[in-house]
N, C-alpha and C. Protein backbone atom coordinates (compact mmCIF):
# COMPACT_ATOMS: atom_id res chain seq x y z
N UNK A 1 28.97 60.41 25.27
CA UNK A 1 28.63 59.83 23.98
C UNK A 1 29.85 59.13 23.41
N UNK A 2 29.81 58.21 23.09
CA UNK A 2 30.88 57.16 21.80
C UNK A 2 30.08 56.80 20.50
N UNK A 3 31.00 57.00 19.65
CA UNK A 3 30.60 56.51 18.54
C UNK A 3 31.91 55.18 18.54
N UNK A 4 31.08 54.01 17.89
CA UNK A 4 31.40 52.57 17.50
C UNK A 4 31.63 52.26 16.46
N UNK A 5 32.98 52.56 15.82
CA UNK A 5 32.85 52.21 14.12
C UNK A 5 33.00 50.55 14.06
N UNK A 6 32.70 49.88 12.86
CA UNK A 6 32.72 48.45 12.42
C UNK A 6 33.02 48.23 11.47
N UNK A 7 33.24 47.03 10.60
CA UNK A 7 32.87 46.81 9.32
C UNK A 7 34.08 46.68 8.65
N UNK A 8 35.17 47.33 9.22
CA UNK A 8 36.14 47.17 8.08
C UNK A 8 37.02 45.67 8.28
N UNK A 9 37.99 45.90 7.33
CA UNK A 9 38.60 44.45 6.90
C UNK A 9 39.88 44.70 5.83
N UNK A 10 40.26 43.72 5.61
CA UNK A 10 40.62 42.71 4.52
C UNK A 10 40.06 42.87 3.06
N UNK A 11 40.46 43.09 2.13
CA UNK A 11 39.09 43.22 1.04
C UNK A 11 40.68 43.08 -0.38
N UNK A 12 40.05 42.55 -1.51
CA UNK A 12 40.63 43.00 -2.91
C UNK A 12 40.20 43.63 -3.51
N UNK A 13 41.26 44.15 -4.22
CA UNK A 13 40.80 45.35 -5.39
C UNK A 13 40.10 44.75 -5.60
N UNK A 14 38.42 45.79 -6.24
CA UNK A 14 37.17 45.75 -7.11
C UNK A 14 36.33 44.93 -5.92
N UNK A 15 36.41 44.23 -4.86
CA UNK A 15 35.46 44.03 -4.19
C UNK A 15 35.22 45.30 -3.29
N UNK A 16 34.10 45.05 -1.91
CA UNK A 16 32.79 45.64 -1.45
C UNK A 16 33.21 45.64 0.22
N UNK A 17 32.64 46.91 1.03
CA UNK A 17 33.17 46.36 2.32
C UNK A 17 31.93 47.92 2.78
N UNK A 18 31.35 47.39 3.88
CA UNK A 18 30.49 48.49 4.63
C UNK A 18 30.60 48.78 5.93
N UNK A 19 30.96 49.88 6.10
CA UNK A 19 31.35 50.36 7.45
C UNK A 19 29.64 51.07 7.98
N UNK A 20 30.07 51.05 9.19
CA UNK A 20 28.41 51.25 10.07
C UNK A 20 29.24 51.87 11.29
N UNK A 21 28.56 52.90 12.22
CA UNK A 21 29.18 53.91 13.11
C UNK A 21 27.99 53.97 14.17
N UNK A 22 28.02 54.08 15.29
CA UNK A 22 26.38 54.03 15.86
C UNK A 22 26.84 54.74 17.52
N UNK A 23 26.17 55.70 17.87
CA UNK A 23 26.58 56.64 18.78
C UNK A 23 25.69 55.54 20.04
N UNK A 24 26.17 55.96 21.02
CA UNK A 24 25.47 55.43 21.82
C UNK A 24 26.00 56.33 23.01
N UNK A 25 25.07 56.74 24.56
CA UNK A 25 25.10 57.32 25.16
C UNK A 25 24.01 58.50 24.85
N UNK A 26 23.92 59.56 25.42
CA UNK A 26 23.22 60.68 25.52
C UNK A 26 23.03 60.90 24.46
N UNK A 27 22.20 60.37 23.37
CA UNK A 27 21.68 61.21 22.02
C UNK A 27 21.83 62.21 21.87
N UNK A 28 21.97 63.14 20.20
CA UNK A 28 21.90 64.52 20.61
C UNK A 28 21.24 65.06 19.07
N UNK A 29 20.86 66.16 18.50
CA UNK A 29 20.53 66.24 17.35
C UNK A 29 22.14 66.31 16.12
N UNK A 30 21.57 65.71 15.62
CA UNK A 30 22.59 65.34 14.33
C UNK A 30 22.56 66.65 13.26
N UNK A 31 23.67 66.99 12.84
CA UNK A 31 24.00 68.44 12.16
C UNK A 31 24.10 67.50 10.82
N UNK A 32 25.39 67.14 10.88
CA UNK A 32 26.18 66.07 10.14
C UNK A 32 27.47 64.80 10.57
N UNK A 33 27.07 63.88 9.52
CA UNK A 33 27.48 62.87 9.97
C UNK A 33 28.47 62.64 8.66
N UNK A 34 29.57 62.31 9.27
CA UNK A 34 30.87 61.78 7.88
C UNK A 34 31.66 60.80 8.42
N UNK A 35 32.38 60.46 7.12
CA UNK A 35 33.44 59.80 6.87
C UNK A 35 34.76 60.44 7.34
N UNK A 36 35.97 59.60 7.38
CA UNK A 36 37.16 60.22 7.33
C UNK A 36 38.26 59.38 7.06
N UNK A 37 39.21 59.14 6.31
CA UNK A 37 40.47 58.01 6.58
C UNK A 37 41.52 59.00 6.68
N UNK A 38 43.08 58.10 7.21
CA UNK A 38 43.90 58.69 7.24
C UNK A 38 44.90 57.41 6.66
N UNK A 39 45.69 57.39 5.45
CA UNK A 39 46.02 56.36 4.70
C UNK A 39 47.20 56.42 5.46
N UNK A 40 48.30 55.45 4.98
CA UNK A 40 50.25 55.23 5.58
C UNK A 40 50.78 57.07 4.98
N UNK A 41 51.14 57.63 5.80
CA UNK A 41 51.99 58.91 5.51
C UNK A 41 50.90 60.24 5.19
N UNK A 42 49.74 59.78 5.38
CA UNK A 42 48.98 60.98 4.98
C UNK A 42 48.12 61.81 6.29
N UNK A 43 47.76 62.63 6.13
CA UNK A 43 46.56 63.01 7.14
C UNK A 43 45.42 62.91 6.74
N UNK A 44 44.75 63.37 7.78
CA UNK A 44 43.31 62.40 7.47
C UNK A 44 42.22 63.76 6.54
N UNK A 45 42.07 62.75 6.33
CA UNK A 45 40.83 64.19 4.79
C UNK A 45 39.52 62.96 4.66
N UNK A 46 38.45 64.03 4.29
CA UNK A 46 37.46 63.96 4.33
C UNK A 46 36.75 62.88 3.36
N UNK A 47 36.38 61.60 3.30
CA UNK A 47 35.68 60.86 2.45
C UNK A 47 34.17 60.86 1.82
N UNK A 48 33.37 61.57 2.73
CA UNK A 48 31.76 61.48 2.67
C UNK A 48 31.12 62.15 4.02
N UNK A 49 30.24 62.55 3.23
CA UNK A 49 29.45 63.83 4.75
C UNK A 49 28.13 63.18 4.15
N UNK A 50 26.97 63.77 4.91
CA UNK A 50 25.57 63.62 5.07
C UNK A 50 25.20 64.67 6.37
N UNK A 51 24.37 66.00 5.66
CA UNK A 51 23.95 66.27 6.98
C UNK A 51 22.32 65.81 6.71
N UNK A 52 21.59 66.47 7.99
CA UNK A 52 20.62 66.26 8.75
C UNK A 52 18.90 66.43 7.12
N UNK A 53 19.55 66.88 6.15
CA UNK A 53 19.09 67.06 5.27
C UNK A 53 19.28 66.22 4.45
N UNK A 54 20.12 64.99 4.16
CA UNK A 54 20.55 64.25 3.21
C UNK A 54 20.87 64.68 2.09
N UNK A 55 21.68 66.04 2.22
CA UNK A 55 22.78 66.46 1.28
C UNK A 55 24.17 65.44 1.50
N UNK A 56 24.33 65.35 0.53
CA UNK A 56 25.86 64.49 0.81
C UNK A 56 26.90 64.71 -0.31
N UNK A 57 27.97 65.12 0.11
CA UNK A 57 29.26 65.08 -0.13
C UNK A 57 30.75 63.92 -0.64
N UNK A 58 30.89 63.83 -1.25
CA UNK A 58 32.26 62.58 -1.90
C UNK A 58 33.71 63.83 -2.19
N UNK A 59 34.92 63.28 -1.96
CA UNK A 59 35.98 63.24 -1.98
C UNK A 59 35.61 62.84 -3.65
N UNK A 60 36.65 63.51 -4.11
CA UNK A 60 36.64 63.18 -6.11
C UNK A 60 37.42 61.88 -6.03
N UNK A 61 37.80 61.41 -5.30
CA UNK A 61 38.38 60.21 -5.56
C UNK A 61 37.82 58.76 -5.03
N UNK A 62 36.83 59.21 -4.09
CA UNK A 62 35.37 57.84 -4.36
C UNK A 62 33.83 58.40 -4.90
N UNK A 63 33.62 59.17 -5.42
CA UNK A 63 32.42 59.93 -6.16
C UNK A 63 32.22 58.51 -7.42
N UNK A 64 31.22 58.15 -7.08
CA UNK A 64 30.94 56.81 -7.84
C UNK A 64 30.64 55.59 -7.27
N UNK A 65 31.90 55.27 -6.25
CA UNK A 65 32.45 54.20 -6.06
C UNK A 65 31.19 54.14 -4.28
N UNK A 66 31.69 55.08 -3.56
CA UNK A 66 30.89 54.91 -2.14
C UNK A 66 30.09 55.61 -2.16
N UNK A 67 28.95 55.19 -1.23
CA UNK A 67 27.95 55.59 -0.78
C UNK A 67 27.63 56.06 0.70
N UNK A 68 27.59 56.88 1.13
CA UNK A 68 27.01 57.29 2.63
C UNK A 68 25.45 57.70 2.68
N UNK A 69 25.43 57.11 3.91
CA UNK A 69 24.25 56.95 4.39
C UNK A 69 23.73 56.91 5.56
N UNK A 70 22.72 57.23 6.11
CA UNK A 70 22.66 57.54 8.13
C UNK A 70 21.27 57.50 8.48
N UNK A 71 21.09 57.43 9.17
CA UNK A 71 19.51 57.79 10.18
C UNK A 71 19.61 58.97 11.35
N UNK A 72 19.65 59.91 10.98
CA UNK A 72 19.58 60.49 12.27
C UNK A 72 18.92 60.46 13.78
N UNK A 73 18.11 59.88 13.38
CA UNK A 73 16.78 59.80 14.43
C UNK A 73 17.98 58.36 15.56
N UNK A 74 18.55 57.92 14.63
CA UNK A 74 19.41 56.52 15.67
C UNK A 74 20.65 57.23 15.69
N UNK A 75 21.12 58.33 14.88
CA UNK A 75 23.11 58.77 15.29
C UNK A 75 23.57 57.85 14.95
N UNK A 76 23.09 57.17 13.20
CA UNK A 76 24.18 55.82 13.06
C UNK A 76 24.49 56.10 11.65
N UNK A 77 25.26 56.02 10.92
CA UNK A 77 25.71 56.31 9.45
C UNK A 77 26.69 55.11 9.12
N UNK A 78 26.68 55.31 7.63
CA UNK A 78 27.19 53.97 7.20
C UNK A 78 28.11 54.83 6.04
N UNK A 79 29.10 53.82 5.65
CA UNK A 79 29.82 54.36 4.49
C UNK A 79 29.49 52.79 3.22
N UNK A 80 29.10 52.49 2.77
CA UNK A 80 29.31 51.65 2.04
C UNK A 80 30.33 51.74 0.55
N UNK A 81 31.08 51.25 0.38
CA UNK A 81 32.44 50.90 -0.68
C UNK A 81 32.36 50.06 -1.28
N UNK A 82 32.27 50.67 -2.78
CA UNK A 82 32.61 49.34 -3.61
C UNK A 82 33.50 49.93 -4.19
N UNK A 83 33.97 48.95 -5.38
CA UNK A 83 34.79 49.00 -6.37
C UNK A 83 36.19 49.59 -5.43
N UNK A 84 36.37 49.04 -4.42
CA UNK A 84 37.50 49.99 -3.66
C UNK A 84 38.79 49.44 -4.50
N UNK A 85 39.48 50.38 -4.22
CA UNK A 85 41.35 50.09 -4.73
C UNK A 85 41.96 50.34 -3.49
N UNK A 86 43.40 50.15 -3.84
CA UNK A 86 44.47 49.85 -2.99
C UNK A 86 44.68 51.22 -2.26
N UNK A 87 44.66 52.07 -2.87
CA UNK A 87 44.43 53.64 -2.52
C UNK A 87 43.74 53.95 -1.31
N UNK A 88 42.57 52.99 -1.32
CA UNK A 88 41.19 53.05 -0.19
C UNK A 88 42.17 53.08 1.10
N UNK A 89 43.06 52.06 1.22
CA UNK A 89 43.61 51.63 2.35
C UNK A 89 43.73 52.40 3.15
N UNK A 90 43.76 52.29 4.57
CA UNK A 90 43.86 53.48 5.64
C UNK A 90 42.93 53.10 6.88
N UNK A 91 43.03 54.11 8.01
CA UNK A 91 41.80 53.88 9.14
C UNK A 91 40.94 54.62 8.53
N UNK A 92 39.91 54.37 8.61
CA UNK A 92 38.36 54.89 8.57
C UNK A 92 37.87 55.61 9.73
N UNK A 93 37.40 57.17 10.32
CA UNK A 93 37.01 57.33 11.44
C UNK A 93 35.69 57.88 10.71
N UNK A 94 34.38 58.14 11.82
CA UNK A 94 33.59 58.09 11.76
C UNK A 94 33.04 59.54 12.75
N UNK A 95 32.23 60.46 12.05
CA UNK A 95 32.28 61.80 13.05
C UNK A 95 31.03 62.04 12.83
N UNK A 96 30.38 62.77 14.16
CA UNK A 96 29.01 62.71 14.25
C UNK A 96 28.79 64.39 14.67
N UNK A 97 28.57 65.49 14.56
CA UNK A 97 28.50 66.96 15.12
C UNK A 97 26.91 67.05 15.17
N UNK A 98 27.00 67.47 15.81
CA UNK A 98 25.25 67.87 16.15
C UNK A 98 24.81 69.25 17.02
N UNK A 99 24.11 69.17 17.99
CA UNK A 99 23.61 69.79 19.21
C UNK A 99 23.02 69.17 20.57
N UNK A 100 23.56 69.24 21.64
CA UNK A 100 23.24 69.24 22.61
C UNK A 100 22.99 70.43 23.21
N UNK A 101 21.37 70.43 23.51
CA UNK A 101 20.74 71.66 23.56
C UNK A 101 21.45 72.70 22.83
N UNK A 102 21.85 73.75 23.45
CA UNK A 102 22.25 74.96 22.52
C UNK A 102 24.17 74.75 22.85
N UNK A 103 24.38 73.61 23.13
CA UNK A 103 25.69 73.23 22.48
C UNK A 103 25.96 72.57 21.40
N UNK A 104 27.10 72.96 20.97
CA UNK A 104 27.50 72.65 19.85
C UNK A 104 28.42 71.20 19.68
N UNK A 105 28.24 70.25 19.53
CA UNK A 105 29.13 69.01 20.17
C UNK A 105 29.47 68.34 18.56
N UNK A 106 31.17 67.37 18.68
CA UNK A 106 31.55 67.26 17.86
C UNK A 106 32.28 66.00 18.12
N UNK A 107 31.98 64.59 17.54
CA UNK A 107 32.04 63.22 18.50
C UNK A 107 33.05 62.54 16.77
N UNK A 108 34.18 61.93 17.65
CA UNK A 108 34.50 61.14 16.74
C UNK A 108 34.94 59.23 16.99
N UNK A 109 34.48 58.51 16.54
CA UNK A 109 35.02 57.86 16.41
C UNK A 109 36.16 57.07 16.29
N UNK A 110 36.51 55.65 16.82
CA UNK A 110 37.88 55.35 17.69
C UNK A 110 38.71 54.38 16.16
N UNK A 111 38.14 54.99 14.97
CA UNK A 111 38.61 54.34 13.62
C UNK A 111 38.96 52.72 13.33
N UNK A 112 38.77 52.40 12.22
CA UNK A 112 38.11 50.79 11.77
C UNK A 112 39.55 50.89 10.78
N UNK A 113 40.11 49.89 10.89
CA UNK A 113 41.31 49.68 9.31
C UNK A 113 40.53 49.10 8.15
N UNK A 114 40.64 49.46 7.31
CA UNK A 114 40.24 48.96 5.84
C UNK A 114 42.00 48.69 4.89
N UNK A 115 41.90 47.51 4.73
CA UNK A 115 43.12 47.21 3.79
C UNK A 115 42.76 46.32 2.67
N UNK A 116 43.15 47.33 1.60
CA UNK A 116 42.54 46.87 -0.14
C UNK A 116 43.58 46.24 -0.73
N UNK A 117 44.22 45.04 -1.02
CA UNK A 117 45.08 44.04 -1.50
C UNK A 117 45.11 44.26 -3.38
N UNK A 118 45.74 44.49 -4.09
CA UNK A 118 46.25 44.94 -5.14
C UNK A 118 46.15 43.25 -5.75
C-alpha cells in the first residue's frame, strides 16, 4: 500500500490550499485517517484526524480555519485550509491506520510542503 499526498504549494497569508492523500495498492478497512505537519525545528504533531465514523479532531491552532475530510470506502482524505498563516508552514504527511484482516496496519504518507508567505 502507498499513500500519495498532493496539493500543497506556495500560498499567502489568509489565502486557501487543499491537500488530497489517496492509498492505492491492497485496500484495507480504514480505522482513521489524519493529518500531520512537521514545521522548520519542530516535530511533527497532529493537525486533523477523521475516523471511520466521521468524528474528527483539530489541533487548537487550526480549529476554525481547516477542514478534514475522507471517504473511506476509496482510503482518500483531504485536509482543506483556509485562512492559513505563516505558522501553517511545514511538510504535511498524510496517515491512513486501518485493518488488514485481523491486522492492524499503519500507512503513512511520503509528505507535501505547504509554504504560507507573510
Amino acid at each position: 500500500v502507498q499513500l500519495q499526498a498532493s496539493g500543497g504549494g506556495s500560498v499567502e497569508a489568509g489565502g486557501s490550499l487543499r491537500l488530497s492523500c489517496a492509498a492505492s495498492g491492497s485496500l484495507f478497512r480504514i480505522n482513521t485517517m489524519g493529518w500531520y505537519r512537521q514545521g522548520p525545528g519542530n516535530q511533527r504533531e497532529l493537525v486533523a484526524s477523521i475516523d471511520s465514523g466521521g468524528n474528527t479532531n483539530y489541533a487548537a491552532s487550526v480549529a476554525g480555519r481547516f477542514t478534514i475530510s475522507g471517504d473511506s470506502g476509496k482510503n482518500t482524505v483531504y485536509l482543506q485550509m483556509n485562512r492559513v498563516k505563516p505558522e501553517d508552514t511545514g511538510v504535511y504527511y498524510c496517515n491512513q491506520m486501518g485493518y488488514s484482516g485481523l491486522e492492524v496496519v499503519d500507512y503513512w504518507g511520503q509528505g507535501t510542503q505547504v509554504t504560507v508567505s507573510s
